[in-house]
N, C-alpha and C. Protein backbone atom coordinates (compact mmCIF):
# COMPACT_ATOMS: atom_id res chain seq x y z
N UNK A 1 -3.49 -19.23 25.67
CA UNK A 1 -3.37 -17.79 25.60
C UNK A 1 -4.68 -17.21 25.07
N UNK A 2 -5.66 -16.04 25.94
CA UNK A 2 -6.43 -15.77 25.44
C UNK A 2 -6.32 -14.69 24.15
N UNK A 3 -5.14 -14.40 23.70
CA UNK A 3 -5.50 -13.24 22.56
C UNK A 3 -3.96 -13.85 22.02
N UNK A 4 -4.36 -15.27 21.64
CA UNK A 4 -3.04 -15.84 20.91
C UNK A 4 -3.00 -15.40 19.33
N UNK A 5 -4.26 -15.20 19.11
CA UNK A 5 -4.47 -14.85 17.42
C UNK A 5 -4.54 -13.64 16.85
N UNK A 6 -4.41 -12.70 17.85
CA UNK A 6 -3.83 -11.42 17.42
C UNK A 6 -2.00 -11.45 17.88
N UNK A 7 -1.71 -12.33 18.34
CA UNK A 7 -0.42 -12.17 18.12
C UNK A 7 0.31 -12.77 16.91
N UNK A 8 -0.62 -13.89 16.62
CA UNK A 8 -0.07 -14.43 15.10
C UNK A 8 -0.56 -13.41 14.25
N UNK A 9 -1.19 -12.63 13.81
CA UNK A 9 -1.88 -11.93 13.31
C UNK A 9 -1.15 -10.75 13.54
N UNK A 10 -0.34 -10.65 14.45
CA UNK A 10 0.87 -9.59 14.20
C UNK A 10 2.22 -10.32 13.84
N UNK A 11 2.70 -11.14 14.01
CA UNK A 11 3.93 -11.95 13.47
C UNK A 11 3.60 -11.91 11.57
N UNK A 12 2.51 -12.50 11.41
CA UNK A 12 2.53 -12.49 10.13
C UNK A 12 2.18 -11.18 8.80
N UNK A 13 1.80 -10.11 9.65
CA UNK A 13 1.87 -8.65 9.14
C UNK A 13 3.20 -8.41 9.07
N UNK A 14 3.75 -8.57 10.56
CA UNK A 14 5.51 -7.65 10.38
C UNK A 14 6.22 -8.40 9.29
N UNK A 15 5.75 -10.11 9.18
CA UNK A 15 6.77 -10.94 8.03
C UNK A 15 6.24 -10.35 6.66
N UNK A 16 4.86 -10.22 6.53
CA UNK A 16 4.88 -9.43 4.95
C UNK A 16 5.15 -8.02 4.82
N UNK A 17 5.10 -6.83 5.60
CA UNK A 17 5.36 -6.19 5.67
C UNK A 17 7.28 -5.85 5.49
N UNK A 18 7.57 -6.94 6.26
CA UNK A 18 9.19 -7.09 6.04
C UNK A 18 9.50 -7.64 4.75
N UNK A 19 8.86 -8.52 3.78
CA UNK A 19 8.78 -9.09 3.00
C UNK A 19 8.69 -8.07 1.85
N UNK A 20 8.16 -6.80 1.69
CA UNK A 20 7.23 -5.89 0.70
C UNK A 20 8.83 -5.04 0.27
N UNK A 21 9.70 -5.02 1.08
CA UNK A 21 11.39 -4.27 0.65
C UNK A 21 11.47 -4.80 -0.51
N UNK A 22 12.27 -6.43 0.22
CA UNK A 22 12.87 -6.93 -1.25
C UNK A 22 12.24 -7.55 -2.37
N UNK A 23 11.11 -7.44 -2.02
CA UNK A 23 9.85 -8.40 -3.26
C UNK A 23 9.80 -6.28 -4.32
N UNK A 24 9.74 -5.75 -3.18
CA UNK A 24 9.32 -4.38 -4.30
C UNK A 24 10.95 -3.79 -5.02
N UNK A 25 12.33 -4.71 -3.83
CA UNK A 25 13.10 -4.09 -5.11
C UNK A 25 13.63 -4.59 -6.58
N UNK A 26 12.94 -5.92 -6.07
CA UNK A 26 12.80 -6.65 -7.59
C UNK A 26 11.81 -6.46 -8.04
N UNK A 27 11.37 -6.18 -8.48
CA UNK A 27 9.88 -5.61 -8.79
C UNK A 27 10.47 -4.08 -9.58
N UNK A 28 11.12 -3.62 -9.08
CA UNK A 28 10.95 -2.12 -9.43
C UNK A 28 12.41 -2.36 -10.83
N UNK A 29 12.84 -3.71 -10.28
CA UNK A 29 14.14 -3.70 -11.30
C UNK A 29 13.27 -4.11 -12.76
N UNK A 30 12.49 -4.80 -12.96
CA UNK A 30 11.89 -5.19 -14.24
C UNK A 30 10.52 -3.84 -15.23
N UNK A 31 10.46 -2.64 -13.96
CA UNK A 31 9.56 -1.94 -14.43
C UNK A 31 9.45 -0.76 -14.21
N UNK A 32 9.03 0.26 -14.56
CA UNK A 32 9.37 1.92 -14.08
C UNK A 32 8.50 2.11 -12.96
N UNK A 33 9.22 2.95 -11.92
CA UNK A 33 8.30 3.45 -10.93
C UNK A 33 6.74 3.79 -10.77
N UNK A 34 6.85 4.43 -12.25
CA UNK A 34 5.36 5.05 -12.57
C UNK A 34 4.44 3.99 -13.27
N UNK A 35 5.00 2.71 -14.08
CA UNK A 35 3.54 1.52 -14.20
C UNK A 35 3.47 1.11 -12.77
N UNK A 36 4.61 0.63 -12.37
CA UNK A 36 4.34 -0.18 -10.68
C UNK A 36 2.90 0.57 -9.82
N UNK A 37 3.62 1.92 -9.99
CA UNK A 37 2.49 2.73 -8.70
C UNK A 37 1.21 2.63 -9.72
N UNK A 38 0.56 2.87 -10.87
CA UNK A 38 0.17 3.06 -11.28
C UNK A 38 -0.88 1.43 -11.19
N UNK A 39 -0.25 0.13 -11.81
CA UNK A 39 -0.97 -0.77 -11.20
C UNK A 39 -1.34 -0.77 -9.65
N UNK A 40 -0.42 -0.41 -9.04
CA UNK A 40 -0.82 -0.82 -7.26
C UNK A 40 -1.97 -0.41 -7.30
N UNK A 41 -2.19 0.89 -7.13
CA UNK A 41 -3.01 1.37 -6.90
C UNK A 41 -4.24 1.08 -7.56
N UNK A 42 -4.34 0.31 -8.65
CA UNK A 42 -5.35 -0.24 -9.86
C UNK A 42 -6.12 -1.42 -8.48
N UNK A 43 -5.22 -2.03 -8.27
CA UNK A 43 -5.20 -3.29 -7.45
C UNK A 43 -6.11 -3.13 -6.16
N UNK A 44 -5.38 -2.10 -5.91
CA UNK A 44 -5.66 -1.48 -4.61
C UNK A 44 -7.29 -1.14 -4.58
N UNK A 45 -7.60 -0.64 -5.34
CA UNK A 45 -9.24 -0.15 -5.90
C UNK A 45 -9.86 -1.24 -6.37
N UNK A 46 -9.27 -2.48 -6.73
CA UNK A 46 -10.58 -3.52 -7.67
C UNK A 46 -10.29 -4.33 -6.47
N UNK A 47 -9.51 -4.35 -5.43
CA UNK A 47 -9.54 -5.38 -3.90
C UNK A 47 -10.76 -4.72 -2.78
N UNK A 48 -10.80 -3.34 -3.01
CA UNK A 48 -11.47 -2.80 -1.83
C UNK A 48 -12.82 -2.20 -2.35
N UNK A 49 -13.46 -2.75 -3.79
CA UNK A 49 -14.53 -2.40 -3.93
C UNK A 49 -15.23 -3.64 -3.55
N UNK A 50 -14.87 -4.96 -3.38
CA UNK A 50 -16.49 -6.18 -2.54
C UNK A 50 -16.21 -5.57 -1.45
N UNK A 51 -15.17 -5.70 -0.59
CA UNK A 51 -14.82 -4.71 0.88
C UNK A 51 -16.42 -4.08 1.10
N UNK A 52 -16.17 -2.91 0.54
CA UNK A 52 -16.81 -2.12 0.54
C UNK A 52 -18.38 -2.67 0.46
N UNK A 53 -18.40 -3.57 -0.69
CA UNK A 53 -19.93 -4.26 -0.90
C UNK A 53 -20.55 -4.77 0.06
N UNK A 54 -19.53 -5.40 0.44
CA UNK A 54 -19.37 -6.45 1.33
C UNK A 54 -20.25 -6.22 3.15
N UNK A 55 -19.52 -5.11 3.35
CA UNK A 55 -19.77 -4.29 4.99
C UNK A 55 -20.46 -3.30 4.16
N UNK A 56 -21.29 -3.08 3.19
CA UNK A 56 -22.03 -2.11 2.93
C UNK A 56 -21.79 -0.39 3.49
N UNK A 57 -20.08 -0.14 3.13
CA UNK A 57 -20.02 1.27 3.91
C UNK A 57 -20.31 2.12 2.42
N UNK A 58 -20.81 3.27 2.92
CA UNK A 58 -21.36 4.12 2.01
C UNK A 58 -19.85 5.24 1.87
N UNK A 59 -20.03 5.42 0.46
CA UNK A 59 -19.06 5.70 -0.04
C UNK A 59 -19.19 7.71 -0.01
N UNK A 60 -20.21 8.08 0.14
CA UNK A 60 -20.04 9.83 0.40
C UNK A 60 -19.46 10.52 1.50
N UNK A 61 -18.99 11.28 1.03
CA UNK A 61 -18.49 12.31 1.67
C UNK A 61 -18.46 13.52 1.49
N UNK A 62 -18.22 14.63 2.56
CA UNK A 62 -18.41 16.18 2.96
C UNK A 62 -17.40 16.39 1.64
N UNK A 63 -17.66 17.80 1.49
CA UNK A 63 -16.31 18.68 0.96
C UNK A 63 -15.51 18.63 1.51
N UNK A 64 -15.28 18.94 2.89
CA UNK A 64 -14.06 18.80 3.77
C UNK A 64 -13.46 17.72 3.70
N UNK A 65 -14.06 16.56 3.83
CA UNK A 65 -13.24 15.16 3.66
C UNK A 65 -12.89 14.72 2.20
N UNK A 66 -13.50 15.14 1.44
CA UNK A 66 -12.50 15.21 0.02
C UNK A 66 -11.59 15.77 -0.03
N UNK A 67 -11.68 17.56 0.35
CA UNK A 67 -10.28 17.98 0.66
C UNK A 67 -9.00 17.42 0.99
N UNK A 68 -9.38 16.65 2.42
CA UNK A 68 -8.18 16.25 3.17
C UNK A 68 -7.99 14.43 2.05
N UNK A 69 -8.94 14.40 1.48
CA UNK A 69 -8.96 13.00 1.43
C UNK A 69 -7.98 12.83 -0.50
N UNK A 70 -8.20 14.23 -0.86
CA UNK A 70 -7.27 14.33 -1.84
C UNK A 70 -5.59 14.55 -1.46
N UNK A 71 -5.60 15.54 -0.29
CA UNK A 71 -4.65 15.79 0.62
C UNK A 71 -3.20 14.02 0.35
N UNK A 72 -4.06 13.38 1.13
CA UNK A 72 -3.84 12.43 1.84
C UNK A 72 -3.29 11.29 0.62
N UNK A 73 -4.36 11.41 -0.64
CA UNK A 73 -3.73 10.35 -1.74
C UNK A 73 -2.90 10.62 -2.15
N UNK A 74 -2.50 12.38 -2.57
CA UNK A 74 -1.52 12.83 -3.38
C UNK A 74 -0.32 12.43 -2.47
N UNK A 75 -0.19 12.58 -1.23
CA UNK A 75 0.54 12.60 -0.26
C UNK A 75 1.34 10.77 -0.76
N UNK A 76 0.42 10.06 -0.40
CA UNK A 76 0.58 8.43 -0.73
C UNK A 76 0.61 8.10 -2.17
N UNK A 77 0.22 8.80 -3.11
CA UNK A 77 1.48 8.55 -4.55
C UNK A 77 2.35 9.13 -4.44
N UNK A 78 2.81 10.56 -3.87
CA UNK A 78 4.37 10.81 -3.41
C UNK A 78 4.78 9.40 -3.03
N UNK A 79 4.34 8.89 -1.78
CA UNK A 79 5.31 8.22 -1.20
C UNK A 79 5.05 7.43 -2.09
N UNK A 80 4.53 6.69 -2.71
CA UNK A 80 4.62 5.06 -3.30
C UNK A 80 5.66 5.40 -4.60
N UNK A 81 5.08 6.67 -5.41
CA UNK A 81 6.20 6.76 -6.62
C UNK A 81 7.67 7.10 -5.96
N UNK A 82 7.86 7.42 -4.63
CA UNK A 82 9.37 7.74 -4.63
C UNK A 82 10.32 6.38 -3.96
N UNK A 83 9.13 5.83 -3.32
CA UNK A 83 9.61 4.06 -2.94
C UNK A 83 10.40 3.13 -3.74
N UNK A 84 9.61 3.53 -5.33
CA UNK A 84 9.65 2.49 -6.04
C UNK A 84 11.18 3.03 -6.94
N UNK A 85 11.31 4.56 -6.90
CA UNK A 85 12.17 4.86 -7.72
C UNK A 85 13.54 4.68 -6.89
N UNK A 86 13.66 4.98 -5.42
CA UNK A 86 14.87 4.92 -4.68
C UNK A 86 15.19 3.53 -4.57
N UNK A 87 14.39 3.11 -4.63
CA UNK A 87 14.78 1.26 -4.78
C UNK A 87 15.35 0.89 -5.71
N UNK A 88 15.34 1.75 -6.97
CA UNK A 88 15.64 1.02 -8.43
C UNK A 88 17.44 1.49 -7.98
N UNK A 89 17.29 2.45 -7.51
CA UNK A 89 19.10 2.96 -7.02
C UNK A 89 19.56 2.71 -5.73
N UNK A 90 18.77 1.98 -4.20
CA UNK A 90 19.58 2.45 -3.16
C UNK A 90 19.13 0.21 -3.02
N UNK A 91 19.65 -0.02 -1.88
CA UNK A 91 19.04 -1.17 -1.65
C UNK A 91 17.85 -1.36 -0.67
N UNK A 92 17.38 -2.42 -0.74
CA UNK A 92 15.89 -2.78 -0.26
C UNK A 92 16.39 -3.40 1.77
N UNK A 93 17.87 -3.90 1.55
CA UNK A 93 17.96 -4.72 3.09
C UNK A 93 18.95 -4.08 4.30
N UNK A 94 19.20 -2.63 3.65
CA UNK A 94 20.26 -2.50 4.35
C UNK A 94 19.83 -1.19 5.26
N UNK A 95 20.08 -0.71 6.84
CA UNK A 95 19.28 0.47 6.99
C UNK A 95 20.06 1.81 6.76
């Protein structure tokens, strides 16, 4: 198969991705919504600064793209702090 490794390379996204429910609703049972999001996101920033070193992308930006780019985080701690809190009350496997 010539593009066999982007198909494993999608099998094993959807399995962690499927995986991130019930690993985050135990997770959310030992800790409050707000350290959880609060590390992720810690994580999230000390993983994607060699990234960054790494492929040498330059880190400036317009006013406009701060705008939207504040837009966009506040938007994604909504969602991550309300993930972590509906989990602590609804379940992680059921739709």
């Amino acid at each position: 198969m010539k593009h066999g490794y982007l198909y494993f390379s999608l099998i094993i996204a959807m399995f962690l991705w499927g995986m991130s429910w019930p690993t985050s609703k135990i997770l959310s049972s030992y800790a409050s919504a707000e350290f959880v999001v609060l590390w992720r996101f810690f994580f999230v920033i000390i993983g994607s600064l060699p990234v960054l070193l790494f492929l040498k992308i330059s880190l400036k930006l317009s006013k406009d793209a701060l705008k939207w780019l504040f837009i966009a985080g506040s938007l994604n701690a909504l969602y991550a702090f309300s993930f972590f809190l509906a989990l602590r009350y609804g379940t992680a496997g059921k739709g």
